[in-house]
N, C-alpha and C. Protein backbone atom coordinates (compact mmCIF):
# COMPACT_ATOMS: atom_id res chain seq x y z
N UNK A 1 -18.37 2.78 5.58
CA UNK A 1 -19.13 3.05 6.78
C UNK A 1 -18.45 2.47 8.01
N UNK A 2 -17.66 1.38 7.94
CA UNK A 2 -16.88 0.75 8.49
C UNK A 2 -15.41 1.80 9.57
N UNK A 3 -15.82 2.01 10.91
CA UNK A 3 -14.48 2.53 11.72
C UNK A 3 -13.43 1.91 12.04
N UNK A 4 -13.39 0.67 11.55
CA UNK A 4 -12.32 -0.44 11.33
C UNK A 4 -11.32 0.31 9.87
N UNK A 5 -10.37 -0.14 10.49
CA UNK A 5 -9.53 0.30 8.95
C UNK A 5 -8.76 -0.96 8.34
N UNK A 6 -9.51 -1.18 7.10
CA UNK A 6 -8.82 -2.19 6.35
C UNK A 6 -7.91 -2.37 5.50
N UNK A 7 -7.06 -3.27 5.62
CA UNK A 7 -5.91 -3.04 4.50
C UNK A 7 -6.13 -3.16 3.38
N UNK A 8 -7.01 -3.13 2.63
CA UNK A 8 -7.50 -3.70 1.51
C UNK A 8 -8.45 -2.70 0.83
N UNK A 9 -8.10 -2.50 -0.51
CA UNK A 9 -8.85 -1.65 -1.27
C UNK A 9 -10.20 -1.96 -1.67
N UNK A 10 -10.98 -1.46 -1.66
CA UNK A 10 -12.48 -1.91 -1.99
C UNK A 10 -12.61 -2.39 -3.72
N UNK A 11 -11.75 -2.21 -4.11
CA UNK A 11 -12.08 -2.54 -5.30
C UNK A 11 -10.44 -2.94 -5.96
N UNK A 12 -10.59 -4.18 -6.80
CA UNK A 12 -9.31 -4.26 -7.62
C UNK A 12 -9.49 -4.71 -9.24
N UNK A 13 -9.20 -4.43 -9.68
CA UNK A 13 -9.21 -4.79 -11.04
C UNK A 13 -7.92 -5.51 -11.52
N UNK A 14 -8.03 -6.38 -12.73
CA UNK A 14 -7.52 -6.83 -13.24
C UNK A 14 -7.29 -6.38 -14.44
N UNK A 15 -6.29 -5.37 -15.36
CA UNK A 15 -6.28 -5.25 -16.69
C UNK A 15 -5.48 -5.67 -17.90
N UNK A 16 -6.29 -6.13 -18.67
CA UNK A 16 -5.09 -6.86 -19.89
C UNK A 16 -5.30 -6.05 -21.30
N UNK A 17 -4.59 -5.62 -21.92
CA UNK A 17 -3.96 -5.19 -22.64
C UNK A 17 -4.66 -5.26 -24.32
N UNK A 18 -5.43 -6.74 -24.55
CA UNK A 18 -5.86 -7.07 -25.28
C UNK A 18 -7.51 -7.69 -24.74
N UNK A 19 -8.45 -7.68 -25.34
CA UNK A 19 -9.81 -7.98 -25.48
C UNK A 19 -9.81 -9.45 -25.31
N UNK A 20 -10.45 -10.11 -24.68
CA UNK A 20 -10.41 -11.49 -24.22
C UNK A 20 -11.16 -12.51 -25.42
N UNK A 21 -10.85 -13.04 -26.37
CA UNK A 21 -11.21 -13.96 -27.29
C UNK A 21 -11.75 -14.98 -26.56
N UNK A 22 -12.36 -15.98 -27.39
CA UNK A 22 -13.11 -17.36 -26.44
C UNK A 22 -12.63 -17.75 -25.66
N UNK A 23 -10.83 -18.49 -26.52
CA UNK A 23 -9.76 -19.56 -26.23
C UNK A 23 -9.55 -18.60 -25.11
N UNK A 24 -9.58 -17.61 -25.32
CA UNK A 24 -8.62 -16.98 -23.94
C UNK A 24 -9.03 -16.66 -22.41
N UNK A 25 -10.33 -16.79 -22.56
CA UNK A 25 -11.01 -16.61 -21.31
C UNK A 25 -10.49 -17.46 -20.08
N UNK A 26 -10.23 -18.95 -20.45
CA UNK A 26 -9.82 -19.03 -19.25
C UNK A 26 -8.04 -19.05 -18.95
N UNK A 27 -7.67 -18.39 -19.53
CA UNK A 27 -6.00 -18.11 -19.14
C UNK A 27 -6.69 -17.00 -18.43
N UNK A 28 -7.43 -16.19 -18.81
CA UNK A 28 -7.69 -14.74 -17.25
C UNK A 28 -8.41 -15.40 -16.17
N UNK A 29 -9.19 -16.77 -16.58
CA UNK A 29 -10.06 -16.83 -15.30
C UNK A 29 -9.12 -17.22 -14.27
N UNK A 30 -7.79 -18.19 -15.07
CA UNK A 30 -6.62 -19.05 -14.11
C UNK A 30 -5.85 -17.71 -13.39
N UNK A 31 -6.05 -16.71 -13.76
CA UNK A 31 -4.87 -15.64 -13.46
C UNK A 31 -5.71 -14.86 -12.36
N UNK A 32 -7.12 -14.78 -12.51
CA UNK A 32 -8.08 -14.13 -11.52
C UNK A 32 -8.24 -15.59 -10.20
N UNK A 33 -8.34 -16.73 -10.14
CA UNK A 33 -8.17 -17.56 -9.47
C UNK A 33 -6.79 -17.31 -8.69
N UNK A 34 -5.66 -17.30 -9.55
CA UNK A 34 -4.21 -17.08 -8.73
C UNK A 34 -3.88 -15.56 -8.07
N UNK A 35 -5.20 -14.68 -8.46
CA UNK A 35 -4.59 -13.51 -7.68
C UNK A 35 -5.37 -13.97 -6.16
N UNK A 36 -6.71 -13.94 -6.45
CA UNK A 36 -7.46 -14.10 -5.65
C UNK A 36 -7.28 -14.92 -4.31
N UNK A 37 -6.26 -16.29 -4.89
CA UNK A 37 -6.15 -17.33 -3.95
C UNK A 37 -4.47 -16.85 -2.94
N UNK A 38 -4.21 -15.55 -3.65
CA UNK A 38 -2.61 -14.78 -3.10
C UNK A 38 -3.25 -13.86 -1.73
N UNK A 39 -4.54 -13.17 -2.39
CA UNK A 39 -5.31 -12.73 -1.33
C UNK A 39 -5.82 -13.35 -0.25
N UNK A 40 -6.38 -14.51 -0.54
CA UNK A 40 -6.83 -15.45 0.75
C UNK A 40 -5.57 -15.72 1.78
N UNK A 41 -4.50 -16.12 0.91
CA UNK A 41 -3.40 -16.66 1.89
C UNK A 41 -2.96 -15.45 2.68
N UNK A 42 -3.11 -14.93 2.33
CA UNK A 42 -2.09 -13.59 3.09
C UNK A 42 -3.26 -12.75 4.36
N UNK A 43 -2.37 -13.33 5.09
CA UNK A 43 -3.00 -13.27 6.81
C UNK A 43 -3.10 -11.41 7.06
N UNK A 44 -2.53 -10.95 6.36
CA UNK A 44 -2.73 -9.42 7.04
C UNK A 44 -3.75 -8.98 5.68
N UNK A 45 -4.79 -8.87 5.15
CA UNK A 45 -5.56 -9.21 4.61
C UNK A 45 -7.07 -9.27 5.54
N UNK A 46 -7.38 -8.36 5.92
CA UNK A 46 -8.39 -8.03 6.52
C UNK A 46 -9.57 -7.21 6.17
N UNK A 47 -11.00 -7.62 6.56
CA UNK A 47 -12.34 -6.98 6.42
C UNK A 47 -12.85 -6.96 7.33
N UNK A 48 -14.23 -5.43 7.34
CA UNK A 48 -14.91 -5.45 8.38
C UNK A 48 -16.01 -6.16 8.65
N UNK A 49 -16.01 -6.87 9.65
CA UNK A 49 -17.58 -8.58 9.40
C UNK A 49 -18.75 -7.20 10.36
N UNK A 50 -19.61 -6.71 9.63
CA UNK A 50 -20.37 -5.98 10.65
C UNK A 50 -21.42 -7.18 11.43
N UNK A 51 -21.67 -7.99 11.39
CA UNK A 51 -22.05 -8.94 12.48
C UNK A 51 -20.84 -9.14 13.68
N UNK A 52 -19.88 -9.29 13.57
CA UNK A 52 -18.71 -9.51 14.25
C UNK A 52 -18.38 -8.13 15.19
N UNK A 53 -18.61 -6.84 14.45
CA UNK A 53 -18.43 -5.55 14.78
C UNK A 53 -16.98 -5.55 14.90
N UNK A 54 -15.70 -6.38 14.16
CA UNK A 54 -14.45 -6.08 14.49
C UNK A 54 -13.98 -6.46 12.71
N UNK A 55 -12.66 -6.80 12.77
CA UNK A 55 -12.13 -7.19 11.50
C UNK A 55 -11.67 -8.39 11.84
N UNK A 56 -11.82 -8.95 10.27
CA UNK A 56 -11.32 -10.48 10.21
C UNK A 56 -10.65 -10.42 8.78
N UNK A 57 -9.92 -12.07 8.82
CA UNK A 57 -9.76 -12.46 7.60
C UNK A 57 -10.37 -12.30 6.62
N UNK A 58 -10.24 -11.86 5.49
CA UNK A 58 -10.98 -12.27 4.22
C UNK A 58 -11.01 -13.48 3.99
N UNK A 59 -12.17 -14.09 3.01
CA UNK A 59 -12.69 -15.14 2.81
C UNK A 59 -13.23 -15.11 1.34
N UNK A 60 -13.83 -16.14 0.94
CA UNK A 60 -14.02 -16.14 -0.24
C UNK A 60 -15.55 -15.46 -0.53
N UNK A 61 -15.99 -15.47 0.19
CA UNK A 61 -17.97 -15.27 0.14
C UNK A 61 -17.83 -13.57 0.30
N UNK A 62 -16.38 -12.88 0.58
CA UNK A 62 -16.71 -11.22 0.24
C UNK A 62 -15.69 -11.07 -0.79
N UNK A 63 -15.90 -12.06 -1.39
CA UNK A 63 -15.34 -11.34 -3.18
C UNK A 63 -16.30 -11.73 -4.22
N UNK A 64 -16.50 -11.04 -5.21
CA UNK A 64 -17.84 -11.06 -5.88
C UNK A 64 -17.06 -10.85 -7.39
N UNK A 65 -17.16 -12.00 -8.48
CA UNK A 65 -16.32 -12.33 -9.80
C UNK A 65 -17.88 -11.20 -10.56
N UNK A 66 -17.62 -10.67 -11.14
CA UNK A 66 -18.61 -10.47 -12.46
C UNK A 66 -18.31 -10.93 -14.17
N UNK A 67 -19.31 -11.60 -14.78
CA UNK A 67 -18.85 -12.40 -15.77
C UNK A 67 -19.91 -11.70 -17.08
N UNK A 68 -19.75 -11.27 -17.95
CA UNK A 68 -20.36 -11.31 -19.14
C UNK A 68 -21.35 -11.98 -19.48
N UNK A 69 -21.26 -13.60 -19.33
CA UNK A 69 -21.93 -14.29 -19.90
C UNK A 69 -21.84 -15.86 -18.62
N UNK A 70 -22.88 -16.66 -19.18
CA UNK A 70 -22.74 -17.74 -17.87
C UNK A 70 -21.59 -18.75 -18.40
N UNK A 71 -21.53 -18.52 -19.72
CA UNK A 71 -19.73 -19.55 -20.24
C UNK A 71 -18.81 -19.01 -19.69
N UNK A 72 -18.51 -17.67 -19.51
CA UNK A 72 -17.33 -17.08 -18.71
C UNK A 72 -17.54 -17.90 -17.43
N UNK A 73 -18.90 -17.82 -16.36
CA UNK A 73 -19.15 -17.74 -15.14
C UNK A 73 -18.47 -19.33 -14.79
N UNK A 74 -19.10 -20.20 -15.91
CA UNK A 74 -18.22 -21.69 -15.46
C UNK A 74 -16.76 -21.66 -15.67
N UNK A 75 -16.22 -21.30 -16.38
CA UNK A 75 -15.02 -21.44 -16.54
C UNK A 75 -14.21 -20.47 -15.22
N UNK A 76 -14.93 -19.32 -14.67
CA UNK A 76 -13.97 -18.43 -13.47
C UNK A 76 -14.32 -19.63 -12.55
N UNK A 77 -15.39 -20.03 -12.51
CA UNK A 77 -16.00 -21.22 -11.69
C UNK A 77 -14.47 -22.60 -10.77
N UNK A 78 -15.03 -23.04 -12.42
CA UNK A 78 -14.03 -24.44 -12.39
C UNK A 78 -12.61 -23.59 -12.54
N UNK A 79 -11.81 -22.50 -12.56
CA UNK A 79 -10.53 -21.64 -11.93
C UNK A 79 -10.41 -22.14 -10.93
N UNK A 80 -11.07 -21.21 -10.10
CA UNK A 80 -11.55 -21.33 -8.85
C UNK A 80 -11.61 -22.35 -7.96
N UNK A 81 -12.27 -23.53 -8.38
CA UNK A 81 -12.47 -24.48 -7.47
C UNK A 81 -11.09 -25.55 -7.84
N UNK A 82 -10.50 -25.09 -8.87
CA UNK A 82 -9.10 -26.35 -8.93
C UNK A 82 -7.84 -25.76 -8.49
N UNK A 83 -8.17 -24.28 -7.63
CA UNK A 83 -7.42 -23.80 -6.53
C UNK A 83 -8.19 -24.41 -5.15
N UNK A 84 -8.87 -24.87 -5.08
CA UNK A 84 -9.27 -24.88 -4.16
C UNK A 84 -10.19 -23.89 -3.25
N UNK A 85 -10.69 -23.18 -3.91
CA UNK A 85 -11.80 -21.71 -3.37
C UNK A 85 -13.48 -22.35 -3.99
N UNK A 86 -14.18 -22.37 -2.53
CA UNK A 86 -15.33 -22.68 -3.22
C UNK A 86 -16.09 -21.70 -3.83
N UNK A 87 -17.10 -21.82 -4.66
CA UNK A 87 -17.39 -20.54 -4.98
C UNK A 87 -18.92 -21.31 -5.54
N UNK A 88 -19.62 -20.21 -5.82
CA UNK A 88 -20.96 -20.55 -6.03
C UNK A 88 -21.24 -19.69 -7.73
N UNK A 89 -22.38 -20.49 -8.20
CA UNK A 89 -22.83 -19.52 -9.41
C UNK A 89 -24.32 -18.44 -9.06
């Protein structure tokens, strides 16, 4: 809805190859933390703030993790925050 044009795809996925076992969950959550935190840094990396009515930086509060279960949700969690991205449950 946005007449701003953003560099950024509305949607990204992450795909692996194999089905995520227990042990393995958080080697994807560390790898979804390190994409995510590639996105923050990178200054041309822009969204439309419709309060703002212009474009800005992305930030962490317009990316939205979806988790299976709430054991996944801590572990993308604590990813996350030992990059340094706060994030909420």
């Amino acid at each position: 809805k946005a007449s701003y044009p953003s560099s950024m795809s509305h949607l990204e996925a992450l795909l692996y190859d194999e089905k995520p076992g227990w042990e393995r969950t958080e080697i994807f959550a560390q790898n979804l933390a390190l994409r995510l935190r590639q996105l923050l840094d990178d200054e041309s990396q822009k969204v439309y703030d419709r309060r703002l009515g212009a474009g800005r930086h992305i930030r962490g509060g317009d990316v939205a993790v979806l988790c299976p279960t709430h054991a996944d949700e801590k572990k993308y969690a604590d990813a996350l925050r030992a990059l340094g991205i706060r994030c909420r449950l």
